[in-house]
C-alpha atoms as a PDB file:
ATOM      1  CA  UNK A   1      24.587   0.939 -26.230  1.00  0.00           C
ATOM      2  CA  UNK A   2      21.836  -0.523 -24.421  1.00  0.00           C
ATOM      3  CA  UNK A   3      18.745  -2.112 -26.609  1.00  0.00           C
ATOM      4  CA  UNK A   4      17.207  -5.050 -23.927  1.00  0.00           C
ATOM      5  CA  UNK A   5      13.921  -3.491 -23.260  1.00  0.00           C
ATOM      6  CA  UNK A   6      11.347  -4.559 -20.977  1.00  0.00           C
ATOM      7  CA  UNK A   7       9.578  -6.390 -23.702  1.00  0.00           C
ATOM      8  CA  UNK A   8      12.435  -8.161 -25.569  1.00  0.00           C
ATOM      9  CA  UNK A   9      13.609  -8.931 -21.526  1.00  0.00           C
ATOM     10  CA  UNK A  10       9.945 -10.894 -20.799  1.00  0.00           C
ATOM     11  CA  UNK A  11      10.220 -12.741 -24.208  1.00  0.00           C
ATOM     12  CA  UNK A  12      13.828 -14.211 -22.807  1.00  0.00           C
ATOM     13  CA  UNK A  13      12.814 -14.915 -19.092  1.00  0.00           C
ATOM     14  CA  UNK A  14      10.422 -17.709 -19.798  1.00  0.00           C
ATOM     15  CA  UNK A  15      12.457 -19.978 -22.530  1.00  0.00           C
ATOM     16  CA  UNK A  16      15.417 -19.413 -19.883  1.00  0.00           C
ATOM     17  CA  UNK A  17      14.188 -20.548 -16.556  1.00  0.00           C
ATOM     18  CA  UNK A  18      12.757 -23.827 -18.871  1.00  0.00           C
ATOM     19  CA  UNK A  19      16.543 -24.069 -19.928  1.00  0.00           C
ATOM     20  CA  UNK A  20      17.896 -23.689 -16.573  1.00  0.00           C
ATOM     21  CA  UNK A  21      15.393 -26.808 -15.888  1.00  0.00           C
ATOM     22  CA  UNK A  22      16.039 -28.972 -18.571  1.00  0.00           C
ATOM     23  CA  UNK A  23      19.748 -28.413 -19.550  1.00  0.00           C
ATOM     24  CA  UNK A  24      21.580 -29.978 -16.605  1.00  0.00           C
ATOM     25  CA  UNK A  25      20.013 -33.045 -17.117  1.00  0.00           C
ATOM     26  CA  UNK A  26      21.182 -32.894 -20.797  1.00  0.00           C
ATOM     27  CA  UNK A  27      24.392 -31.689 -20.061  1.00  0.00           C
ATOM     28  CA  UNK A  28      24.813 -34.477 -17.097  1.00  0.00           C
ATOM     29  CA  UNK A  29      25.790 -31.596 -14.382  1.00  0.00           C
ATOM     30  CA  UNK A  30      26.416 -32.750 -11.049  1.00  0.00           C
ATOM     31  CA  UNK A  31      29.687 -34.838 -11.405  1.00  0.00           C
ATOM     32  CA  UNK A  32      32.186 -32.626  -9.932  1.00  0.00           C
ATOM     33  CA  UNK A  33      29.702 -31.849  -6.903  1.00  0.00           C
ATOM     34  CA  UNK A  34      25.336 -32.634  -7.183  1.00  0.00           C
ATOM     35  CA  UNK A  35      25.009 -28.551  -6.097  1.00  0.00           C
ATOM     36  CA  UNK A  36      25.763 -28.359 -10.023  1.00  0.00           C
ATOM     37  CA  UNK A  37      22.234 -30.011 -10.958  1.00  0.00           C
ATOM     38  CA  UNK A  38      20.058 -28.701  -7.732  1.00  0.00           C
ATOM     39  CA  UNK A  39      21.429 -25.113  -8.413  1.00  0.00           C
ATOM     40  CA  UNK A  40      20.015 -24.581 -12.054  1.00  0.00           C
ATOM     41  CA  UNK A  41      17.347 -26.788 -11.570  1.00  0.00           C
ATOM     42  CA  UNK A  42      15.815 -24.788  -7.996  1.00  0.00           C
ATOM     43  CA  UNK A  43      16.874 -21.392  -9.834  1.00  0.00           C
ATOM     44  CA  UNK A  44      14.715 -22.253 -13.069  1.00  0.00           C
ATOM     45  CA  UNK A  45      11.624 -23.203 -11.199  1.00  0.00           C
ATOM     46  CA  UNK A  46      12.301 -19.688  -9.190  1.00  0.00           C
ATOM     47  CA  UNK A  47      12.811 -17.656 -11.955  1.00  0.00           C
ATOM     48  CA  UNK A  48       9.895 -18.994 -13.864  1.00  0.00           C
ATOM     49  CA  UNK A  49       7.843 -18.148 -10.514  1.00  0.00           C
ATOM     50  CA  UNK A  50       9.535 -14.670 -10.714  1.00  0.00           C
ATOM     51  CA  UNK A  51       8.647 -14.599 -14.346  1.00  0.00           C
ATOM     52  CA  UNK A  52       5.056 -15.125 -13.686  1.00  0.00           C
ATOM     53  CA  UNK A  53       4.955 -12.631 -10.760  1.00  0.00           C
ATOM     54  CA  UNK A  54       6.638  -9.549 -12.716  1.00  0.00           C
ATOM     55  CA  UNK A  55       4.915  -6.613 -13.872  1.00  0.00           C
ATOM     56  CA  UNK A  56       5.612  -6.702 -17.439  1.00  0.00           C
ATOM     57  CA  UNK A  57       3.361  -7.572 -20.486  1.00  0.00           C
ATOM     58  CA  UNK A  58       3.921 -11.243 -19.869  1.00  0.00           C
ATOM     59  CA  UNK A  59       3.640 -11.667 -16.425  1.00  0.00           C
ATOM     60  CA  UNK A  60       0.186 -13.459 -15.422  1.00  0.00           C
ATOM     61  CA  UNK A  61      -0.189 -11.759 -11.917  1.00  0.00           C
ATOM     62  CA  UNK A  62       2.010  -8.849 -12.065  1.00  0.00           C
ATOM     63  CA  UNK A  63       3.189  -8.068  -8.576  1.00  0.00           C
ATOM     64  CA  UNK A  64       6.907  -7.831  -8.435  1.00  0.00           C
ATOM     65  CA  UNK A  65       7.786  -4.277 -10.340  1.00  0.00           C
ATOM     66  CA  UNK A  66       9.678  -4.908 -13.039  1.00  0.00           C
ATOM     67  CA  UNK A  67      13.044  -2.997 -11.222  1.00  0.00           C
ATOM     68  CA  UNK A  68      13.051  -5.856  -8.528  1.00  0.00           C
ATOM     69  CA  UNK A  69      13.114  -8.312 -11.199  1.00  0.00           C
ATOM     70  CA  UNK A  70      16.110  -7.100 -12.675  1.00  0.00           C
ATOM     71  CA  UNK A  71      17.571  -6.653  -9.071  1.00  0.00           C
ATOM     72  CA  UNK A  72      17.561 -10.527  -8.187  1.00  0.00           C
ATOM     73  CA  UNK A  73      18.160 -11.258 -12.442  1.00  0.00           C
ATOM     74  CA  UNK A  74      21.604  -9.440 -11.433  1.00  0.00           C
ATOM     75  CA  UNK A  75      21.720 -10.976  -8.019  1.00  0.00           C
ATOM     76  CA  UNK A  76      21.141 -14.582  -9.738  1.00  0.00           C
ATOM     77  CA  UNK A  77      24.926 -13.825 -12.307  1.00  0.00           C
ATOM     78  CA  UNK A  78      26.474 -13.089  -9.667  1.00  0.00           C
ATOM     79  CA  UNK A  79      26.093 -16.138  -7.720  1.00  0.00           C
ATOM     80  CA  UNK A  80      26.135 -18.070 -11.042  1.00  0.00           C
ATOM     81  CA  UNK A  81      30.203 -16.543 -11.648  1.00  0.00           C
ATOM     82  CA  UNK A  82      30.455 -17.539  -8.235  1.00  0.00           C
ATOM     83  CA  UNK A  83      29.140 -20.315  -7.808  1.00  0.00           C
ATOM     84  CA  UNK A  84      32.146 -22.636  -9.455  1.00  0.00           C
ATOM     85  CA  UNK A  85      34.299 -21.532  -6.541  1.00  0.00           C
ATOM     86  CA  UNK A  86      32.269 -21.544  -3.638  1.00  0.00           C
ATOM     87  CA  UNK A  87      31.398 -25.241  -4.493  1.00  0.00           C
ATOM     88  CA  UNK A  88      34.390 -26.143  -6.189  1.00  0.00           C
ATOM     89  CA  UNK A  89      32.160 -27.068  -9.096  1.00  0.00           C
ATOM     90  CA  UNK A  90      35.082 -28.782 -12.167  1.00  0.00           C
ATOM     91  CA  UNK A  91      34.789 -28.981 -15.810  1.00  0.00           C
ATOM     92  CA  UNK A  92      31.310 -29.015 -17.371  1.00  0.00           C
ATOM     93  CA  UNK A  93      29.665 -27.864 -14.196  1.00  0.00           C
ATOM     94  CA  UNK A  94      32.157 -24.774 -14.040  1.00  0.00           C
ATOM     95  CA  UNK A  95      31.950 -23.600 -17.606  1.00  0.00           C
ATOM     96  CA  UNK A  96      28.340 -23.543 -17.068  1.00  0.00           C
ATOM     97  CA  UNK A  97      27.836 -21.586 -14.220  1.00  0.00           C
ATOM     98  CA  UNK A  98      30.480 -19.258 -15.729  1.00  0.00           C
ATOM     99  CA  UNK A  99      28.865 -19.269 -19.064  1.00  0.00           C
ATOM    100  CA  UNK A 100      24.869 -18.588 -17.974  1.00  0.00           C
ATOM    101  CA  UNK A 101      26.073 -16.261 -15.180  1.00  0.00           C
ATOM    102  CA  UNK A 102      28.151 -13.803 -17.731  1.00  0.00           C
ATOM    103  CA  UNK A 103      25.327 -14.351 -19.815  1.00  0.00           C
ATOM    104  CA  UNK A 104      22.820 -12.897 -17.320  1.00  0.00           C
ATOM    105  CA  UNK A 105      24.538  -9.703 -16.217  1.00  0.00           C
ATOM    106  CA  UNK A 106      25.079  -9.096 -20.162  1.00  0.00           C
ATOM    107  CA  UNK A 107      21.766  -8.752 -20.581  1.00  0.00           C
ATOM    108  CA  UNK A 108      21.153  -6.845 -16.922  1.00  0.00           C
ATOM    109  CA  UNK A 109      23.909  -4.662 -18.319  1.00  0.00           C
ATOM    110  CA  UNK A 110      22.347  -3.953 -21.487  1.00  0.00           C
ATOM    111  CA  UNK A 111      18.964  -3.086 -20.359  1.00  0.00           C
ATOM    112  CA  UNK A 112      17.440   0.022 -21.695  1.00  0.00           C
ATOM    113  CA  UNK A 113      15.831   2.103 -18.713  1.00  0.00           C
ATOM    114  CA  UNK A 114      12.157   2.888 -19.190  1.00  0.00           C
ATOM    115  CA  UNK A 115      12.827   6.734 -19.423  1.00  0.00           C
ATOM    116  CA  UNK A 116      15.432   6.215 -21.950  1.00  0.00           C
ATOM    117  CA  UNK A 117      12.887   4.582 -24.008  1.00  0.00           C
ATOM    118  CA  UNK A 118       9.898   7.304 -23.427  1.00  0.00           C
END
């Protein structure tokens, strides 16, 4: 059952990479190993580039087709589940890497395919 369309994707992308931005410094990442902070924090500002560069009904310049997009949104959950161990990222830092990087291949996984949708 796949219902993330392209549309419903764009409306996500932008409130995300703001979160990926603002919540470490809420949640106080960094104190098993500072990777925990720079990591969301560089992959925010990179996905909201991304965002802005897409080819979707929200993206300002439109460049990147939309199928690339999801390529490095699936690319980006798998180094999020990863990312705990290659760091050896503890507690708080862990759960959220683990947390935002299941999140993102849900919604990868769930994408509806534009033909499915014509």
């Amino acid at each position: 059952m796949k219902f993330v369309t392209k549309r419903i994707h764009a409306f996500l992308d932008y409130p995300v990479a703001l979160a990926l931005m603002a919540l470490p410094f809420l949640f106080g990442l960094g104190q098993s190993n500072p990777m925990a902070l720079y990591l969301s924090v560089t992959t925010g500002v990179a996905a909201l580039v991304l965002t802005l560069l897409t080819d979707h009904h929200l993206g300002v310049y439109r460049v990147i087709p939309y199928q690339w997009h999801l390529y490095v949104d699936f690319a980006v959950g798998v180094v999020f589940v990863l990312a705990p161990f290659i760091f050896s990222f503890e507690g708080i830092d862990a759960y959220y890497y683990w947390i935002n990087g299941g999140a993102v291949l849900t919604v990868v996984s769930l994408h509806k395919s534009e033909e499915a949708i014509a």
